[in-house]
Protein backbone atom coordinates (compact mmCIF):
# COMPACT_ATOMS: atom_id res chain seq x y z
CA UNK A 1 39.06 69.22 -52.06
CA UNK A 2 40.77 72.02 -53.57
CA UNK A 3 41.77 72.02 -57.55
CA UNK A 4 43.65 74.45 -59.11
CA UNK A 5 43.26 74.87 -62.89
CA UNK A 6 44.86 77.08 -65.55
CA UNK A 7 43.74 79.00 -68.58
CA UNK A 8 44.35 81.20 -71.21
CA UNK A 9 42.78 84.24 -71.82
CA UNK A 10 41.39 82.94 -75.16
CA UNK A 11 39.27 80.92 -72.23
CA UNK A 12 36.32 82.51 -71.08
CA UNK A 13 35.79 82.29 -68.08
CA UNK A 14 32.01 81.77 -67.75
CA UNK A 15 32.35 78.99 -70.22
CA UNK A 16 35.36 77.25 -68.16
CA UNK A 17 32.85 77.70 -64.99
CA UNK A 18 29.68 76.49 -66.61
CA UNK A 19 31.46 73.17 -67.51
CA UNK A 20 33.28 72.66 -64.22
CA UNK A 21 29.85 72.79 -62.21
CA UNK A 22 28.51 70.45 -65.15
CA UNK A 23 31.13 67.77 -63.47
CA UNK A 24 30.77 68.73 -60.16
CA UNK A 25 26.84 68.17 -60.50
CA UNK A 26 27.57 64.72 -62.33
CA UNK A 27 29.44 63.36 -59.50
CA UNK A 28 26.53 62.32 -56.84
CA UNK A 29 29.13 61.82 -54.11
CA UNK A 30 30.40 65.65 -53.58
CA UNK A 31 27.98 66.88 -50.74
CA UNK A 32 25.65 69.84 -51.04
CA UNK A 33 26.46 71.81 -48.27
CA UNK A 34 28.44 73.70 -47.96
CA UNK A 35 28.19 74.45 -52.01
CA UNK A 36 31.06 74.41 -54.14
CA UNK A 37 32.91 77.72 -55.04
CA UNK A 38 34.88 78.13 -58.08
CA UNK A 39 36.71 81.34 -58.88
CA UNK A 40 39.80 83.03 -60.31
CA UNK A 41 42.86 82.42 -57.85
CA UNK A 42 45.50 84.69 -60.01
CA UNK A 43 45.56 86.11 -62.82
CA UNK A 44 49.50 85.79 -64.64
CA UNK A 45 51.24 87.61 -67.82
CA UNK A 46 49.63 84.19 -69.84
CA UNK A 47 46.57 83.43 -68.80
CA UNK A 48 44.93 82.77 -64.98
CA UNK A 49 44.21 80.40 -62.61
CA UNK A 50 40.47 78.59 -61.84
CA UNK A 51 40.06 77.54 -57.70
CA UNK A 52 37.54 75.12 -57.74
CA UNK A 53 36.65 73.81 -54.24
CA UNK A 54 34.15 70.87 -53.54
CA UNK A 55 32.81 68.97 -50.41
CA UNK A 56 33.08 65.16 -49.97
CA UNK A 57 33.30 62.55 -47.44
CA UNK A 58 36.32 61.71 -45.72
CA UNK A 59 35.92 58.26 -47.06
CA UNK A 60 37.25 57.49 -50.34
CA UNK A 61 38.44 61.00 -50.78
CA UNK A 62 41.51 60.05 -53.01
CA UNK A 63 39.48 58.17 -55.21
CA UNK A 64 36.75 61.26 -55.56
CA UNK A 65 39.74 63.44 -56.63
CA UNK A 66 41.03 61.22 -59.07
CA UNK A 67 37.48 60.62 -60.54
CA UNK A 68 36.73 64.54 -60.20
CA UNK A 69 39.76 65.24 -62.18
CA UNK A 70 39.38 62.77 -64.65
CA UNK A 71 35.58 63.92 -65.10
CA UNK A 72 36.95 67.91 -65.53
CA UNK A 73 39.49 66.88 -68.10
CA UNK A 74 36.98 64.79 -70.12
CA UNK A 75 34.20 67.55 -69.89
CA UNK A 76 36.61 70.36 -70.57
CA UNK A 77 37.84 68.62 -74.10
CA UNK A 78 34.23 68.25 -75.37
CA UNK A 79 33.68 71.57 -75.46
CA UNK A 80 36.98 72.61 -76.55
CA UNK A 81 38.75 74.00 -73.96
CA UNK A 82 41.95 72.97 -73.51
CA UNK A 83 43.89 73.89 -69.73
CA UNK A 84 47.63 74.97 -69.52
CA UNK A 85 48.89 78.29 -71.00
C-alpha cells in the first residue's frame, strides 16, 4: 500500500515520521516483513511530500487503507500536525 502525504516545511520531518510508524505499529494487520519505508518523495516551492509504504494481506486490503488513513489523520492532529501546504 503506497500513501502519499504532504507537508509544510514548518513540519519536521522526524516528528511527521515518528507519528506515522506510531500508526503503522498500532495496526496489527500490516505484516512485518518486508518493513515499512517512509521517506520524502519530493520536495516542492511549499512544502514536500511523505511516501509511506506498508505490507498487508491481499484480503481486506481496501478496508486496511481506509483504516490506515483514518488512523494517520487522527494521530497526526494529536500532535498538531496538520497535512496539506
Amino acid at each position: 500500500m503506497d500513501i502519499e502525504l504532504k507537508f509544510g516545511f514548518g513540519v519536521s520531518f522526524d516528528q511527521a515520521k515518528a507519528t506515522i510508524e506510531k500508526s503503522i505499529d498500532s495496526i496489527e494487520k500490516f505484516l512485518k516483513v518486508p518493513k515499512h519505508r517512509i521517506g520524502v518523495s519530493s520536495v516542492e516551492p511549499d512544502g514536500y511530500k511523505l511516501l509511506v509504504n506498508v505490507w498487508g494481506s491481499a484480503h481486506g486490503f481496501q478496508d486496511l487503507k481506509l483504516l490506515f488513513n483514518q488512523k494517520i489523520l487522527e494521530d497526526l492532529k494529536q500532535v498538531g500536525i496538520k497535512p496539506g501546504a
